[in-house]
C-alpha atoms as a PDB file:
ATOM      1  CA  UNK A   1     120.277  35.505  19.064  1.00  0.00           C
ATOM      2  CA  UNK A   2     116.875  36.874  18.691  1.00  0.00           C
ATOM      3  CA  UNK A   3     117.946  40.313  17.787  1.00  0.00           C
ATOM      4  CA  UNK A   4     120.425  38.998  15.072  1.00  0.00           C
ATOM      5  CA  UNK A   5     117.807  37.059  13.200  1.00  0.00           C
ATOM      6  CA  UNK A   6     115.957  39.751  13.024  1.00  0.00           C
ATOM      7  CA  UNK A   7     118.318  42.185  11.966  1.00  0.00           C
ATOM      8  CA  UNK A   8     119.592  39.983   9.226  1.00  0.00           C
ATOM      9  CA  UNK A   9     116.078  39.700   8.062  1.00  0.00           C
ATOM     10  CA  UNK A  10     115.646  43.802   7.760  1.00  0.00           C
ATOM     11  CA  UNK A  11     118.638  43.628   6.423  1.00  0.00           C
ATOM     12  CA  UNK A  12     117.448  41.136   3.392  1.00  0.00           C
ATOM     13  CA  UNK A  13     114.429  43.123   3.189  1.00  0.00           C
ATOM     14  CA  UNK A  14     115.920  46.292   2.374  1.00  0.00           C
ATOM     15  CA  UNK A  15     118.362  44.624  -0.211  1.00  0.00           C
ATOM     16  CA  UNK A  16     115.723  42.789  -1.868  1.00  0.00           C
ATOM     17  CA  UNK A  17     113.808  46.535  -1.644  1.00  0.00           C
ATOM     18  CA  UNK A  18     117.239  48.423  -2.827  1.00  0.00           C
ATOM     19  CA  UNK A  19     117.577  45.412  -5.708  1.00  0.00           C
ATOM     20  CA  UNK A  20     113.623  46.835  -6.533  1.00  0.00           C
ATOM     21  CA  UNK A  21     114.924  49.903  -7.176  1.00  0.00           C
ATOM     22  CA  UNK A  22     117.674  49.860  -8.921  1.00  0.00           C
ATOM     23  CA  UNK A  23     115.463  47.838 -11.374  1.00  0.00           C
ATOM     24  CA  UNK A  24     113.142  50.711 -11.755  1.00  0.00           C
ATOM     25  CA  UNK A  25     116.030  53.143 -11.687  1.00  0.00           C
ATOM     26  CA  UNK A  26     117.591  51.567 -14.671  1.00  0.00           C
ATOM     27  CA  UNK A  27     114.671  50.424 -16.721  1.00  0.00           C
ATOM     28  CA  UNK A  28     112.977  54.043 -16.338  1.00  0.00           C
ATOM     29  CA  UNK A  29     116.625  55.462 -17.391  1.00  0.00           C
ATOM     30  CA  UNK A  30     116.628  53.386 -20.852  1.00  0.00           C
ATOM     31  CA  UNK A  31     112.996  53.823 -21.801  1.00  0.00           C
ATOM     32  CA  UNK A  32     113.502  57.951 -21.171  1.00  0.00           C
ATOM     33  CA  UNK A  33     116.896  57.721 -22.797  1.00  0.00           C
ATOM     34  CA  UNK A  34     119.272  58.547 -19.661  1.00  0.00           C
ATOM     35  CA  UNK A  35     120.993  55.535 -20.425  1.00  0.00           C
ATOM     36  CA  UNK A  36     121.768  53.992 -23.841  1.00  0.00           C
ATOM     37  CA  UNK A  37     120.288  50.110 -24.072  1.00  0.00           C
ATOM     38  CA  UNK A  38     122.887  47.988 -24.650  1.00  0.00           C
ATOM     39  CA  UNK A  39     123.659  47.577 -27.932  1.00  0.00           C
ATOM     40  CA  UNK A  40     123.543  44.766 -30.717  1.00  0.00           C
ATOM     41  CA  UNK A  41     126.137  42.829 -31.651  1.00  0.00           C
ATOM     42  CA  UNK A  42     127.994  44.333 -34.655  1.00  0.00           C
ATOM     43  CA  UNK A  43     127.340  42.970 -37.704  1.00  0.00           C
ATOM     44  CA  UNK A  44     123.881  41.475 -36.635  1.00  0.00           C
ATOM     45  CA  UNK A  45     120.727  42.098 -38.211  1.00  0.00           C
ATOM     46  CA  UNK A  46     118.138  44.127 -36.180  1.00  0.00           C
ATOM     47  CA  UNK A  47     114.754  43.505 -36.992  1.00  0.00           C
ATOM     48  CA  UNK A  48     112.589  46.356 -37.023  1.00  0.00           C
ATOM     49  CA  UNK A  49     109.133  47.439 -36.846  1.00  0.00           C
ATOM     50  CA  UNK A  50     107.878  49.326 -39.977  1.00  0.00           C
ATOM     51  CA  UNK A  51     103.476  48.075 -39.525  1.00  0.00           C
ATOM     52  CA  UNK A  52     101.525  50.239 -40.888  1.00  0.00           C
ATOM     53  CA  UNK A  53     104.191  53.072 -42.161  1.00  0.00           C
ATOM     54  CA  UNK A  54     103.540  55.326 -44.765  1.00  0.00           C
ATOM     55  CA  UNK A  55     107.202  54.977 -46.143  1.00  0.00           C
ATOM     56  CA  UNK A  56     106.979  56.319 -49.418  1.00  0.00           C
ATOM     57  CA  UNK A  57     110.160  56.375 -51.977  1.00  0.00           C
ATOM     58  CA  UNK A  58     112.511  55.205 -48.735  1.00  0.00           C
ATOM     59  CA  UNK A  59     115.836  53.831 -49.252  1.00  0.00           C
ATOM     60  CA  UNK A  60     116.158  51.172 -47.663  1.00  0.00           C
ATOM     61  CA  UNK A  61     118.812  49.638 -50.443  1.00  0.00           C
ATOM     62  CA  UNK A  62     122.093  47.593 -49.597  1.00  0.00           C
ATOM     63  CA  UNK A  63     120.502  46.854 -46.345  1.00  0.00           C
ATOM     64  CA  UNK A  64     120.641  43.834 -44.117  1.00  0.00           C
ATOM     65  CA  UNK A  65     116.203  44.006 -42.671  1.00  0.00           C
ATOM     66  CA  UNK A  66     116.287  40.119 -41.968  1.00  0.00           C
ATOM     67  CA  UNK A  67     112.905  39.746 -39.941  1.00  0.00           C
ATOM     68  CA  UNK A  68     111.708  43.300 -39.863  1.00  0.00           C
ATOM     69  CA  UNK A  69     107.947  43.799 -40.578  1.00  0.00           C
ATOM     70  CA  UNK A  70     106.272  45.904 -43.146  1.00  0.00           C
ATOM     71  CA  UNK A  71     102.869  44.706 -42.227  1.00  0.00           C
ATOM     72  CA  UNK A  72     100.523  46.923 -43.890  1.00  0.00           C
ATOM     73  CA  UNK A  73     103.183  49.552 -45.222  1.00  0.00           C
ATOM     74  CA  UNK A  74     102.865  51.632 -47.856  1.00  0.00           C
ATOM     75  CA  UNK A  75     105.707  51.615 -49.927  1.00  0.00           C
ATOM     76  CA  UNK A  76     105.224  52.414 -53.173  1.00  0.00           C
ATOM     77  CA  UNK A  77     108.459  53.555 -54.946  1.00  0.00           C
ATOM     78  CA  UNK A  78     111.021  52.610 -52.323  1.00  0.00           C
ATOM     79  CA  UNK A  79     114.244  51.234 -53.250  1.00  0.00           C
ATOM     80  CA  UNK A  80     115.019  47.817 -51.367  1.00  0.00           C
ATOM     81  CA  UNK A  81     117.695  46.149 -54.094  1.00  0.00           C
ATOM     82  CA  UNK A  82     120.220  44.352 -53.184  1.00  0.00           C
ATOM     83  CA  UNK A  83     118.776  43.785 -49.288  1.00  0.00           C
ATOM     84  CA  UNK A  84     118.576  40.830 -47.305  1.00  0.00           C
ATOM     85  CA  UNK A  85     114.777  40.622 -46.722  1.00  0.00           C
ATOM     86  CA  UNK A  86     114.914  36.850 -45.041  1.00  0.00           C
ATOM     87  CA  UNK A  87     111.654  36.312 -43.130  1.00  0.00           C
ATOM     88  CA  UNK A  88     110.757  39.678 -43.832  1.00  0.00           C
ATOM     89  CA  UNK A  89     106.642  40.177 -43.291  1.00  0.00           C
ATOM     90  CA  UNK A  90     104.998  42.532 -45.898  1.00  0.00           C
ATOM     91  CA  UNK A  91     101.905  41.285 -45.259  1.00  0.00           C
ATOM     92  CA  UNK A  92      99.421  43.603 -47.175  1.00  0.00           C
ATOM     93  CA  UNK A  93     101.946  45.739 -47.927  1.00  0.00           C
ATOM     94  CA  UNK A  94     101.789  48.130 -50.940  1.00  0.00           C
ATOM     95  CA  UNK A  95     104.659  47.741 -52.509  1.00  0.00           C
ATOM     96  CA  UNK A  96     103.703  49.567 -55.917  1.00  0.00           C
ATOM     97  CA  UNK A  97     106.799  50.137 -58.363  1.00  0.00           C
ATOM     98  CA  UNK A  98     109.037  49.006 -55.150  1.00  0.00           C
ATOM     99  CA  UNK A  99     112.497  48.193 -56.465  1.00  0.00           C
ATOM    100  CA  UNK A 100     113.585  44.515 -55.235  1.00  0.00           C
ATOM    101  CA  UNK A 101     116.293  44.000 -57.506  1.00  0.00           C
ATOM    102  CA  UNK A 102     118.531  41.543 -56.410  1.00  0.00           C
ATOM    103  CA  UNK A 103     116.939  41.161 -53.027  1.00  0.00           C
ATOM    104  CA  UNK A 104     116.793  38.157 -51.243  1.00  0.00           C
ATOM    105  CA  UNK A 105     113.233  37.492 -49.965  1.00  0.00           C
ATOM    106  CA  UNK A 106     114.157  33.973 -48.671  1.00  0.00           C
ATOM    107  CA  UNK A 107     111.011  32.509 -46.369  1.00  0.00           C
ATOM    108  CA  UNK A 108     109.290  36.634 -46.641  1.00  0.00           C
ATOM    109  CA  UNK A 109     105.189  36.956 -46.346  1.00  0.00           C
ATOM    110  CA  UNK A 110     104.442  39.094 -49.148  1.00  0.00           C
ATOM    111  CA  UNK A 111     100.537  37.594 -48.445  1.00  0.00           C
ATOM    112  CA  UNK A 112      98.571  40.078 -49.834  1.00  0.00           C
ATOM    113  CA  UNK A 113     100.540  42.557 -50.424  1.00  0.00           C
ATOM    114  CA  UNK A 114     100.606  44.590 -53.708  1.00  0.00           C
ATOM    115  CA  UNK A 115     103.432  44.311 -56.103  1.00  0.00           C
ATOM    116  CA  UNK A 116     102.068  46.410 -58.688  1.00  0.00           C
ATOM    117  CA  UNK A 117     104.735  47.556 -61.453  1.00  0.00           C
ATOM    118  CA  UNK A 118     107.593  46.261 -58.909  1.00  0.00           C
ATOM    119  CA  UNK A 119     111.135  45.143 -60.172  1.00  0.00           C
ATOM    120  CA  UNK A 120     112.034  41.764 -58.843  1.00  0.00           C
ATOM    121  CA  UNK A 121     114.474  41.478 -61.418  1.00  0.00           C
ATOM    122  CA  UNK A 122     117.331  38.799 -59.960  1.00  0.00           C
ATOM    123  CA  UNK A 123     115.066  38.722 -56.757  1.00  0.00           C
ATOM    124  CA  UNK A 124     115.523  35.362 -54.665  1.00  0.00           C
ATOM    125  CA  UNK A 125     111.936  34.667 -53.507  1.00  0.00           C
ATOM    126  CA  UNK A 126     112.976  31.247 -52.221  1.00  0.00           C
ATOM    127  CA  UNK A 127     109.993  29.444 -49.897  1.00  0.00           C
ATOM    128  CA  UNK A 128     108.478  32.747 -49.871  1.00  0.00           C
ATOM    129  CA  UNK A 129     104.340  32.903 -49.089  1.00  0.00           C
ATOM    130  CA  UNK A 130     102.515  34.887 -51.876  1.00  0.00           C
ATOM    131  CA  UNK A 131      99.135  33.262 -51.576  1.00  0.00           C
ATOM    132  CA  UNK A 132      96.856  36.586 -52.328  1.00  0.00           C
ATOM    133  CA  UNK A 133     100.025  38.801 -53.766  1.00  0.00           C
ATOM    134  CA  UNK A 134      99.289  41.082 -56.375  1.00  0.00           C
ATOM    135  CA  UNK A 135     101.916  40.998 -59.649  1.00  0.00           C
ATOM    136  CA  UNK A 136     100.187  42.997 -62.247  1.00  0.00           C
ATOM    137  CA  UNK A 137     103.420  44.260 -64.659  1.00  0.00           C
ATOM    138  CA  UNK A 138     106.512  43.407 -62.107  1.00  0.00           C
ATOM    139  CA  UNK A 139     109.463  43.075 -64.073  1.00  0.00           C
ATOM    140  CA  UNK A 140     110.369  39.215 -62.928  1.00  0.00           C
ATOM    141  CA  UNK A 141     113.644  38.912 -65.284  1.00  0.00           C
ATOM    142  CA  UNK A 142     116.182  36.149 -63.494  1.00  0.00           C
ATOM    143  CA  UNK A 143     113.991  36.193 -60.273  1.00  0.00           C
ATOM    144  CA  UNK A 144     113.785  32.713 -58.833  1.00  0.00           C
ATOM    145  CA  UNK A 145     110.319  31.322 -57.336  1.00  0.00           C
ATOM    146  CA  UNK A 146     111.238  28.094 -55.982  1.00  0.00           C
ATOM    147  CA  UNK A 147     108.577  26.483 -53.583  1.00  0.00           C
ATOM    148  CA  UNK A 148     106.508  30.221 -53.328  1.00  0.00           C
ATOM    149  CA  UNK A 149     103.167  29.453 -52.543  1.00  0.00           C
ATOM    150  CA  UNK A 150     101.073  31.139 -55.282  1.00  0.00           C
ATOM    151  CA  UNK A 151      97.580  31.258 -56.382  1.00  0.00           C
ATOM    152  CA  UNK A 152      97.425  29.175 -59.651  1.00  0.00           C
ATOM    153  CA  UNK A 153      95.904  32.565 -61.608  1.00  0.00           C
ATOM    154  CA  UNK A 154      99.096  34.814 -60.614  1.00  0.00           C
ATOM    155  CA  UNK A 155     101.246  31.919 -61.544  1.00  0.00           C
ATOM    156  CA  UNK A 156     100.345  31.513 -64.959  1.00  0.00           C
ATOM    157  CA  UNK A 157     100.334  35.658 -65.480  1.00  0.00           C
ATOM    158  CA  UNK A 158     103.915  35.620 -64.324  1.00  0.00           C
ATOM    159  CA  UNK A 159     104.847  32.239 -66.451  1.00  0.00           C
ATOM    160  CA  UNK A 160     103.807  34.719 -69.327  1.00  0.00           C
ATOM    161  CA  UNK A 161     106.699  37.400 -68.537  1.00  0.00           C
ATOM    162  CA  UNK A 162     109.206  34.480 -67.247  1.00  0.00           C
ATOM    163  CA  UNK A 163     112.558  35.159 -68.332  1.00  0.00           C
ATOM    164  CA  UNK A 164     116.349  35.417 -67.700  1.00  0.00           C
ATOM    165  CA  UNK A 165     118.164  32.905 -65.013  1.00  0.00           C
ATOM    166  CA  UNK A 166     118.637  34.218 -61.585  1.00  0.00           C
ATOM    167  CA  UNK A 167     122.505  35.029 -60.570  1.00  0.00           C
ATOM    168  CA  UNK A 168     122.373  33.549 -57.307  1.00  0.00           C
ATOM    169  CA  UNK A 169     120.402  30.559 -57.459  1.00  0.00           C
ATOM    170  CA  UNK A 170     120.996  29.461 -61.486  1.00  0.00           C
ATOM    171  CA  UNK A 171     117.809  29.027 -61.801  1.00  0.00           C
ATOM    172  CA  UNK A 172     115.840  30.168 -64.386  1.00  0.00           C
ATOM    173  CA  UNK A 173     112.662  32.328 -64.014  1.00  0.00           C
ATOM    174  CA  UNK A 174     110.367  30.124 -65.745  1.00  0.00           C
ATOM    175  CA  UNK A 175     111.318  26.602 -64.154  1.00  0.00           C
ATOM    176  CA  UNK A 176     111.447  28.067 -60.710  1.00  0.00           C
ATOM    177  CA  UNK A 177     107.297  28.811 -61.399  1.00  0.00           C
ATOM    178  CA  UNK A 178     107.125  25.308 -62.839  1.00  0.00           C
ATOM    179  CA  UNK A 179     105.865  26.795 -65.716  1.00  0.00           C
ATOM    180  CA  UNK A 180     105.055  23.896 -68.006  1.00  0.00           C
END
């Protein structure tokens, strides 16, 4: 009875050892690209990881980013209309004469960031933080500010260009920046 204990043990050891490997085996394969990861969902959103990128005149247009970070960027002249940017960070970003048309920047950090010249024409900015954003000349025709957090200086710049009603939302520019 001895022997069989024992034997059952070496035989959970090497197992548990052969388990080990296989682990190794398989994570090494993905991370050298043996073997493909598995893959999303379809139809689901990836975020992605764009910090620090010098991603000049990309297009990333038509294109469902929900959650990806921009942190840092530079992406002056890309084209990101009609993309679902929910949650999307572009913290410190520059995002000089960035197209945003009809983008939906629902809950986004744009803290910082520089939206120099930019079009945010029909842009949903929805609950979006823009504490330190820059806005010198965006075009802000039918985009819809509700409940962004803005400095009280940018505010009343952009109350000066507010126009249009945003096709989403029905709001219109100027009562979404409470400008009164």
């Amino acid at each position: 009875m001895v022997c069989r204990v024992a034997d059952s043990q070496s035989g959970l050891q090497w197992r548990r050892w052969l388990g080990y490997l296989l682990a190794v085996v398989v994570w090494v394969g993905i991370a050298w690209g043996w073997m493909p990861a598995i893959a999303p969902l379809e139809g689901t959103a990836q975020a992605a990881d764009y910090n620090r990128e010098a991603l000049l005149e990309r297009d990333f247009s038509n294109q469902d980013l929900t959650d990806s970070s921009f942190t840092k960027a530079n992406l002056r002249q890309s084209n990101f209309s009609h993309s679902n940017l929910q949650g999307v960070s572009f913290f410190g970003a520059n995002l000089e004469r960035v197209n945003l048309e009809g983008a939906d920047l629902r809950n986004a950090t744009l803290d910082s960031a520089r939206l120099v010249d930019a079009n945010l024409t029909n842009a949903v900015l929805e609950g979006a933080f823009a504490f330190n954003a820059q806005f010198d000349r965006a075009m802000i025709d039918g985009a819809d500010f509700t409940d962004v957090l803005l400095r009280d200086d940018v505010q009343q710049k952009l109350c000066k260009s507010a126009t249009g009603t945003n096709p989403t939302t029905g709001r219109q520019t100027a009562e979404s920046l409470e400008c009164f």
